[in-house]
PDB file of N, CA and C in Angstrom:
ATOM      1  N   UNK A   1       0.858  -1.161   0.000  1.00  0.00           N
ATOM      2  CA  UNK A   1       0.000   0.000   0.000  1.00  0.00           C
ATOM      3  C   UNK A   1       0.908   1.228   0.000  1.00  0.00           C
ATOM      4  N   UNK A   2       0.323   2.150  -1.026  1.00  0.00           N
ATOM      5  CA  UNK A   2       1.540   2.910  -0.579  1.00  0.00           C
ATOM      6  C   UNK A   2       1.362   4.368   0.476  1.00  0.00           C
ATOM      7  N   UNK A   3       1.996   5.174   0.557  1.00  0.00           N
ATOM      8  CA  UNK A   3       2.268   6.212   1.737  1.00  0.00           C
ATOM      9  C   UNK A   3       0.563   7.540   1.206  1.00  0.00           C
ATOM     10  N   UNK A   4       0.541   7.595   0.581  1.00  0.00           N
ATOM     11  CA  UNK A   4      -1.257   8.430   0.168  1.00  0.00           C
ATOM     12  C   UNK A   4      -2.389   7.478   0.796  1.00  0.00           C
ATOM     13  N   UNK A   5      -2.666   6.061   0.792  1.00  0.00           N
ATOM     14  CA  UNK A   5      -3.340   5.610   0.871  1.00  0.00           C
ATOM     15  C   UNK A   5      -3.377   4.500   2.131  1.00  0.00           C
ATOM     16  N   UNK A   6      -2.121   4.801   2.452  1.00  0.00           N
ATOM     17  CA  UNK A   6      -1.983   4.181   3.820  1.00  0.00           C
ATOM     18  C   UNK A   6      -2.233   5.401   4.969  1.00  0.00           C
ATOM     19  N   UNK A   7      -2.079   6.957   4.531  1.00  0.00           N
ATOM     20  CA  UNK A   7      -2.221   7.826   5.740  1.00  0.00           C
ATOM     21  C   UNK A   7      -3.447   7.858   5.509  1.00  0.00           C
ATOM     22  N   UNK A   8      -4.585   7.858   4.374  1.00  0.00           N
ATOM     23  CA  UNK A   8      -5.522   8.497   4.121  1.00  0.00           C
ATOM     24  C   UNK A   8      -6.533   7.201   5.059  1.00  0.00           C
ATOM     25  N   UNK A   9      -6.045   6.125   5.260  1.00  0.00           N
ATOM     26  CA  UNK A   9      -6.818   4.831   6.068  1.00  0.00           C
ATOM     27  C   UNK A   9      -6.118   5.247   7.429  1.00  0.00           C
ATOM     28  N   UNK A  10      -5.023   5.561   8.181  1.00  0.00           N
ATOM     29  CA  UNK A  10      -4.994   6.156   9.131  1.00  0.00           C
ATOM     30  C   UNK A  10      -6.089   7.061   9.835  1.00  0.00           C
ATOM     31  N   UNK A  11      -6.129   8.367   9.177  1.00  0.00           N
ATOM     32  CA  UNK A  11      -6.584   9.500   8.801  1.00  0.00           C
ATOM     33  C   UNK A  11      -8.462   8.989   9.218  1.00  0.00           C
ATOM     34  N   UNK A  12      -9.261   7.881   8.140  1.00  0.00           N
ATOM     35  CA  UNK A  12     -10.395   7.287   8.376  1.00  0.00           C
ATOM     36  C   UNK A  12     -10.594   6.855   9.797  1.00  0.00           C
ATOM     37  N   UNK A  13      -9.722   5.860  10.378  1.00  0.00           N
ATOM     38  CA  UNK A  13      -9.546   5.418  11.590  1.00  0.00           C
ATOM     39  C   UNK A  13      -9.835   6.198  12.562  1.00  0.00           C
ATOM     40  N   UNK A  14      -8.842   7.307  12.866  1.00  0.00           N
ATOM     41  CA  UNK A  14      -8.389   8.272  13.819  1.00  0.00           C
ATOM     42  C   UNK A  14      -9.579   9.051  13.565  1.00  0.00           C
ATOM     43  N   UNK A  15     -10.789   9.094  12.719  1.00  0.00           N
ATOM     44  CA  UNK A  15     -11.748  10.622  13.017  1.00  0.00           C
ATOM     45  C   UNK A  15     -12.889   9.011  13.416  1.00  0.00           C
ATOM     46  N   UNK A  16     -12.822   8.214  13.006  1.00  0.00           N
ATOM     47  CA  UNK A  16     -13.935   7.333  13.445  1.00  0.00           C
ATOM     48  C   UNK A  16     -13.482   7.172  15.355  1.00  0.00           C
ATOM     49  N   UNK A  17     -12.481   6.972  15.630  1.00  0.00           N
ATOM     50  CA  UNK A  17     -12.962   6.896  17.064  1.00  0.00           C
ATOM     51  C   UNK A  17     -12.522   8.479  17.955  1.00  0.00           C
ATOM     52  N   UNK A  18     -12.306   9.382  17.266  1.00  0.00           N
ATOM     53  CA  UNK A  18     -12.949  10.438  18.213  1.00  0.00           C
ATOM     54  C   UNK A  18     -14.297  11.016  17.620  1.00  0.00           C
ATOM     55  N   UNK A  19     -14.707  10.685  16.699  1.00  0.00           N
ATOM     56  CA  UNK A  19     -16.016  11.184  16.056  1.00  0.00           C
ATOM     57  C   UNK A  19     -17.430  10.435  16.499  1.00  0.00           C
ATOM     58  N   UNK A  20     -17.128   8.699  16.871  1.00  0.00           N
ATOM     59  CA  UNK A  20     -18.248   8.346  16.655  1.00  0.00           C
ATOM     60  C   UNK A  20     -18.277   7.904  17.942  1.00  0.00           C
ATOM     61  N   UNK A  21     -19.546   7.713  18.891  1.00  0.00           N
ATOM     62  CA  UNK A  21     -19.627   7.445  20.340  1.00  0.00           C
ATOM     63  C   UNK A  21     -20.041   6.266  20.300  1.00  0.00           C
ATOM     64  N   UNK A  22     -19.861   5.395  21.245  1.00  0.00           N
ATOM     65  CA  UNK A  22     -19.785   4.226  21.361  1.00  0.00           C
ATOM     66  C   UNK A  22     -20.461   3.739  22.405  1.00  0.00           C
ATOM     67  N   UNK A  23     -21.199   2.790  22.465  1.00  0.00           N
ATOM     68  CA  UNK A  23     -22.577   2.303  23.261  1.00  0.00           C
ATOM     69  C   UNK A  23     -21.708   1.501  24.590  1.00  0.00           C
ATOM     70  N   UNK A  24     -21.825   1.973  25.725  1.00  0.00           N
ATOM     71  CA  UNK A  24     -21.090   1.181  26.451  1.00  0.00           C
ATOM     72  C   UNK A  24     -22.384   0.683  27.392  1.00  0.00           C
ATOM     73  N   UNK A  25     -21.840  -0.961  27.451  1.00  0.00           N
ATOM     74  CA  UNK A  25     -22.494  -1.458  27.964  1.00  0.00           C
ATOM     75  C   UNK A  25     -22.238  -2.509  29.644  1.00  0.00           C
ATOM     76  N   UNK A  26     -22.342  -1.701  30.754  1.00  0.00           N
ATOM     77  CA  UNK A  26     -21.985  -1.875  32.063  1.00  0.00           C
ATOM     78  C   UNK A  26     -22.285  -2.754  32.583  1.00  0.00           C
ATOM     79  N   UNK A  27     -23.437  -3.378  32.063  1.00  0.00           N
ATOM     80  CA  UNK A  27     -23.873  -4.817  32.742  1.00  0.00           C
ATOM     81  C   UNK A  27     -23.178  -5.262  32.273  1.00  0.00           C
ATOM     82  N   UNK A  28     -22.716  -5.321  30.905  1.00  0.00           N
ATOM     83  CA  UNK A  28     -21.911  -7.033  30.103  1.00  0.00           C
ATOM     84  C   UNK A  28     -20.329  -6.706  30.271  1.00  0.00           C
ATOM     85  N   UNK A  29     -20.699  -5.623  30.921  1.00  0.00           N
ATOM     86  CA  UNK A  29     -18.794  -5.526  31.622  1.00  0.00           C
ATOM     87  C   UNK A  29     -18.506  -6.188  32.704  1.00  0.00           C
ATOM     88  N   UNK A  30     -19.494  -5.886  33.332  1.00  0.00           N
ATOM     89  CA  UNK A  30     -19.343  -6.422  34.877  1.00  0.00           C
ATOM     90  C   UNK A  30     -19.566  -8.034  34.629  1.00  0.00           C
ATOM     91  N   UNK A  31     -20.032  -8.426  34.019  1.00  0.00           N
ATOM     92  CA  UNK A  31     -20.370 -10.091  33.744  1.00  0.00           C
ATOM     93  C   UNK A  31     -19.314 -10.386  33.530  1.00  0.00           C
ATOM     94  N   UNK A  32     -18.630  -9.737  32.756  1.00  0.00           N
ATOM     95  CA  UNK A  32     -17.582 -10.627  31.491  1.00  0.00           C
ATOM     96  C   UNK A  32     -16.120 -10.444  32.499  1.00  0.00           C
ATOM     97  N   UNK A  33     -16.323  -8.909  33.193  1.00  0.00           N
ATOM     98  CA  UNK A  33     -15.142  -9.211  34.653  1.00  0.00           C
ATOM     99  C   UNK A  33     -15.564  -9.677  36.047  1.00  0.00           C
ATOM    100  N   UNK A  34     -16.384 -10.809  36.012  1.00  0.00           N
ATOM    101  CA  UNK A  34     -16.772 -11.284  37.343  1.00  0.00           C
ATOM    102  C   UNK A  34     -16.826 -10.486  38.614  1.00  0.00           C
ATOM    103  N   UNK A  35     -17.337  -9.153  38.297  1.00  0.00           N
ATOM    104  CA  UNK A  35     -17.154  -8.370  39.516  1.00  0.00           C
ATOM    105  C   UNK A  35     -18.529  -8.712  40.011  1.00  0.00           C
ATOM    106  N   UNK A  36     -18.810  -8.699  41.337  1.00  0.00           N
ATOM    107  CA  UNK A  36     -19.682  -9.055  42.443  1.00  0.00           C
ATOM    108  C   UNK A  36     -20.775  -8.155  42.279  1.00  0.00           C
ATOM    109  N   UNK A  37     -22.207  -8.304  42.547  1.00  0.00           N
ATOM    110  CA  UNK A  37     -23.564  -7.347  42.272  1.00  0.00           C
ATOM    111  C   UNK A  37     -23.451  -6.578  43.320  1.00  0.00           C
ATOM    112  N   UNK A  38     -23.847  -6.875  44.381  1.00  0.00           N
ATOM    113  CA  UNK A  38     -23.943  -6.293  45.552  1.00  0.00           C
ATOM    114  C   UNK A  38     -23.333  -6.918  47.220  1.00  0.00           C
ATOM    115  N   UNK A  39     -22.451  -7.727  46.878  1.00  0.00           N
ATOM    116  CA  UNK A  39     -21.735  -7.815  47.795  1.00  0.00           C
ATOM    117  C   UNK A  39     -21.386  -6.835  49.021  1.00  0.00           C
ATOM    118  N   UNK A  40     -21.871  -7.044  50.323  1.00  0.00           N
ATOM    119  CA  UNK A  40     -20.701  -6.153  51.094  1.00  0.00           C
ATOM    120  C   UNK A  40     -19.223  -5.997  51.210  1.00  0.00           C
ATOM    121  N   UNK A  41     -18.744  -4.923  51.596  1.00  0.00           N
ATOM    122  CA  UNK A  41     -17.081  -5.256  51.977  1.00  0.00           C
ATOM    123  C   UNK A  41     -17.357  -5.713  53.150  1.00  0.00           C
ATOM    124  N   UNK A  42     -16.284  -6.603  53.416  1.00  0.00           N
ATOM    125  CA  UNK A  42     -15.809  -7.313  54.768  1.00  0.00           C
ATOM    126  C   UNK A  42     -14.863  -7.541  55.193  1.00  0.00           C
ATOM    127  N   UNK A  43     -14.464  -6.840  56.362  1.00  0.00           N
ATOM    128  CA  UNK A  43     -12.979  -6.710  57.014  1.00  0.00           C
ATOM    129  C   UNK A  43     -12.499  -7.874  57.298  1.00  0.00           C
ATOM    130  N   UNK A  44     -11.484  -8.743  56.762  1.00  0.00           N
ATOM    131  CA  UNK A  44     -11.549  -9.689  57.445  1.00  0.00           C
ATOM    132  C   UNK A  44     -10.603  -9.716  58.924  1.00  0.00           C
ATOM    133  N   UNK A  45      -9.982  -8.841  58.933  1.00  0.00           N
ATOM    134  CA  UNK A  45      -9.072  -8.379  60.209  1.00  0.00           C
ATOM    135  C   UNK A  45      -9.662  -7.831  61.170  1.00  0.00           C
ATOM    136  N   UNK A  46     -11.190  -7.262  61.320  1.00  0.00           N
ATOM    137  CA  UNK A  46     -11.676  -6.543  61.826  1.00  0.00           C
ATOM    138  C   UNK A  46     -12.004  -7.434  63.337  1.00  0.00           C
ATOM    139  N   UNK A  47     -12.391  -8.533  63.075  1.00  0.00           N
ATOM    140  CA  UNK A  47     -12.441  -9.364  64.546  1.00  0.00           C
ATOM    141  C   UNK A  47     -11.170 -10.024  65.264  1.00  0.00           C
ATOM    142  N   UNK A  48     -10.107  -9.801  64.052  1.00  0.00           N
ATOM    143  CA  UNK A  48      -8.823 -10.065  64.863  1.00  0.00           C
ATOM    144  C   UNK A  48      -8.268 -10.099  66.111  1.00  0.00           C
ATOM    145  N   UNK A  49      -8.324  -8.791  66.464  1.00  0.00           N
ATOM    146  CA  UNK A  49      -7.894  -7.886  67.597  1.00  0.00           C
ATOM    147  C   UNK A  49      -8.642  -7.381  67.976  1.00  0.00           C
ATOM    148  N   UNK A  50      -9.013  -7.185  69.217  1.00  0.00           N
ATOM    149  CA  UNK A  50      -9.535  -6.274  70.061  1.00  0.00           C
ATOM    150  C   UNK A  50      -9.539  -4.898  70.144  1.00  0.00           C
ATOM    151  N   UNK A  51     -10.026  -4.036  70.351  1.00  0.00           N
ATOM    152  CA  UNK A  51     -10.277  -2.555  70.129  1.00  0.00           C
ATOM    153  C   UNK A  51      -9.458  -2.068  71.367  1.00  0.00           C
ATOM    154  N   UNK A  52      -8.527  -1.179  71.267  1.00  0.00           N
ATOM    155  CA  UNK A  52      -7.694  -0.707  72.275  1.00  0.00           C
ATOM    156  C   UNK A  52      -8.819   0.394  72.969  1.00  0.00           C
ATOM    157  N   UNK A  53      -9.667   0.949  72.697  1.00  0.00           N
ATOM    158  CA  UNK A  53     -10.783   1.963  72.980  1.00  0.00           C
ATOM    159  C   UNK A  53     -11.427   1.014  74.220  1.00  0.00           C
ATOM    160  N   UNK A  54     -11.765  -0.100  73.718  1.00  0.00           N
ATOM    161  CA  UNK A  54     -12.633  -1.062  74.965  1.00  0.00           C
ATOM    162  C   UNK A  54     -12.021  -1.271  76.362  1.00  0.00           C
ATOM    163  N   UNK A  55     -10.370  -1.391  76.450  1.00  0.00           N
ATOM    164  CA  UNK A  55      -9.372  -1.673  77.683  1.00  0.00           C
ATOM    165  C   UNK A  55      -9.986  -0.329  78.534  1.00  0.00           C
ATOM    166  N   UNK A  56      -9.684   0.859  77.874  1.00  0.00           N
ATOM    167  CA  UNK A  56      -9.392   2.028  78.670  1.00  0.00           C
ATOM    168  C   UNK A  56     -10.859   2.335  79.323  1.00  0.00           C
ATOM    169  N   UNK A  57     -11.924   1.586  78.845  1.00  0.00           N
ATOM    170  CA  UNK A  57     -13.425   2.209  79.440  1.00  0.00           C
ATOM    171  C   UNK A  57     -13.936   1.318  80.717  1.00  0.00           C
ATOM    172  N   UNK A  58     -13.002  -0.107  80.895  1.00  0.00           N
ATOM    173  CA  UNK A  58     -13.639  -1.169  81.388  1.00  0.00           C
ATOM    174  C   UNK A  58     -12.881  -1.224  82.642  1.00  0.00           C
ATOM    175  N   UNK A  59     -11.684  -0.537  82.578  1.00  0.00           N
ATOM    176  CA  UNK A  59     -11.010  -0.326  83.691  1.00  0.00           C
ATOM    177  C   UNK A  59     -11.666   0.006  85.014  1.00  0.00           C
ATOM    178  N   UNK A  60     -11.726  -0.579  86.247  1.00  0.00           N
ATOM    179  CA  UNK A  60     -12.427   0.037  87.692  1.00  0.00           C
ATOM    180  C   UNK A  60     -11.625   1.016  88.342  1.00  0.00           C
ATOM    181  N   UNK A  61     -10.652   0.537  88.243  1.00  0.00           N
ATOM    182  CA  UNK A  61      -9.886   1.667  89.072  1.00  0.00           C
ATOM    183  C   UNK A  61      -9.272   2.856  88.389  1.00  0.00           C
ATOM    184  N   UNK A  62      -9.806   3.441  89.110  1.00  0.00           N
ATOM    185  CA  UNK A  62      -9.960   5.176  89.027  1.00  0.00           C
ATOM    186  C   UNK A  62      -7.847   4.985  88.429  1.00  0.00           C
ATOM    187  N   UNK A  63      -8.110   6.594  87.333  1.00  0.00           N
ATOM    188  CA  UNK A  63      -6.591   6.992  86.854  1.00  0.00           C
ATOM    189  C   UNK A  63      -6.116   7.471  87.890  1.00  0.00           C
ATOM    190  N   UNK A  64      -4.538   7.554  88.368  1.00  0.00           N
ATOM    191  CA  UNK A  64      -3.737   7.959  89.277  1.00  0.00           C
ATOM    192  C   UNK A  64      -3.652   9.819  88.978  1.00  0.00           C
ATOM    193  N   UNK A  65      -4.524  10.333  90.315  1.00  0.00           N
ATOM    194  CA  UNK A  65      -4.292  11.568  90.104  1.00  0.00           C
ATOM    195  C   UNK A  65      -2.643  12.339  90.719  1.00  0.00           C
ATOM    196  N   UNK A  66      -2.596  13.237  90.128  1.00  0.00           N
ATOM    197  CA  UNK A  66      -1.014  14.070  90.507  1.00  0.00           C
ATOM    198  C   UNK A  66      -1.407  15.037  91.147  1.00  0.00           C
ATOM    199  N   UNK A  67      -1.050  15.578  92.433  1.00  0.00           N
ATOM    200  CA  UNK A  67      -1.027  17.195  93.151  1.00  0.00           C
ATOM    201  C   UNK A  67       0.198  17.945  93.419  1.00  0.00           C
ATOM    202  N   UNK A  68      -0.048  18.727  92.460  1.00  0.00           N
ATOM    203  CA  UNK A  68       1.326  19.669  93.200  1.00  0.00           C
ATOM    204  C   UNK A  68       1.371  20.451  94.289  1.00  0.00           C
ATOM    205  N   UNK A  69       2.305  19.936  95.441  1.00  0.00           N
ATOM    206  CA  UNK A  69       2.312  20.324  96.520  1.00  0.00           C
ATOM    207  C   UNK A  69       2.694  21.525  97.043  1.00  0.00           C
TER     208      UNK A  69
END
């Protein structure tokens, strides 16, 4: 092919995909990448450990007060 008729099929190409809009279709995306419908997220670390917030409330004995004498 030569260099006229190889830019001029470039040239066709390049105005067809910024010119023409294209039907996108979100359901058959999500199918075709196995992404989840409505799944929750779920921490799975979240019951790991214990909440450092819970130690400091459950405590009985009173915090050590300071007086300056």
């Amino acid at each position: 092919m030569g260099r006229g008729r190889q830019k001029a099929k470039h040239t066709k190409i390049a105005r067809e995909l910024k010119y023409d809009t294209y039907s996108l279709n979100i359901n058959a995306l999500e199918r075709e990448l196995g992404a989840p419908h409505e799944d929750p997220y779920e921490d799975k670390w979240a019951d790991q450990y214990a909440d450092d917030d819970e130690d400091d409330d459950a405590s009985d004995s009173p915090s050590p007060t300071f007086h300056k004498a």
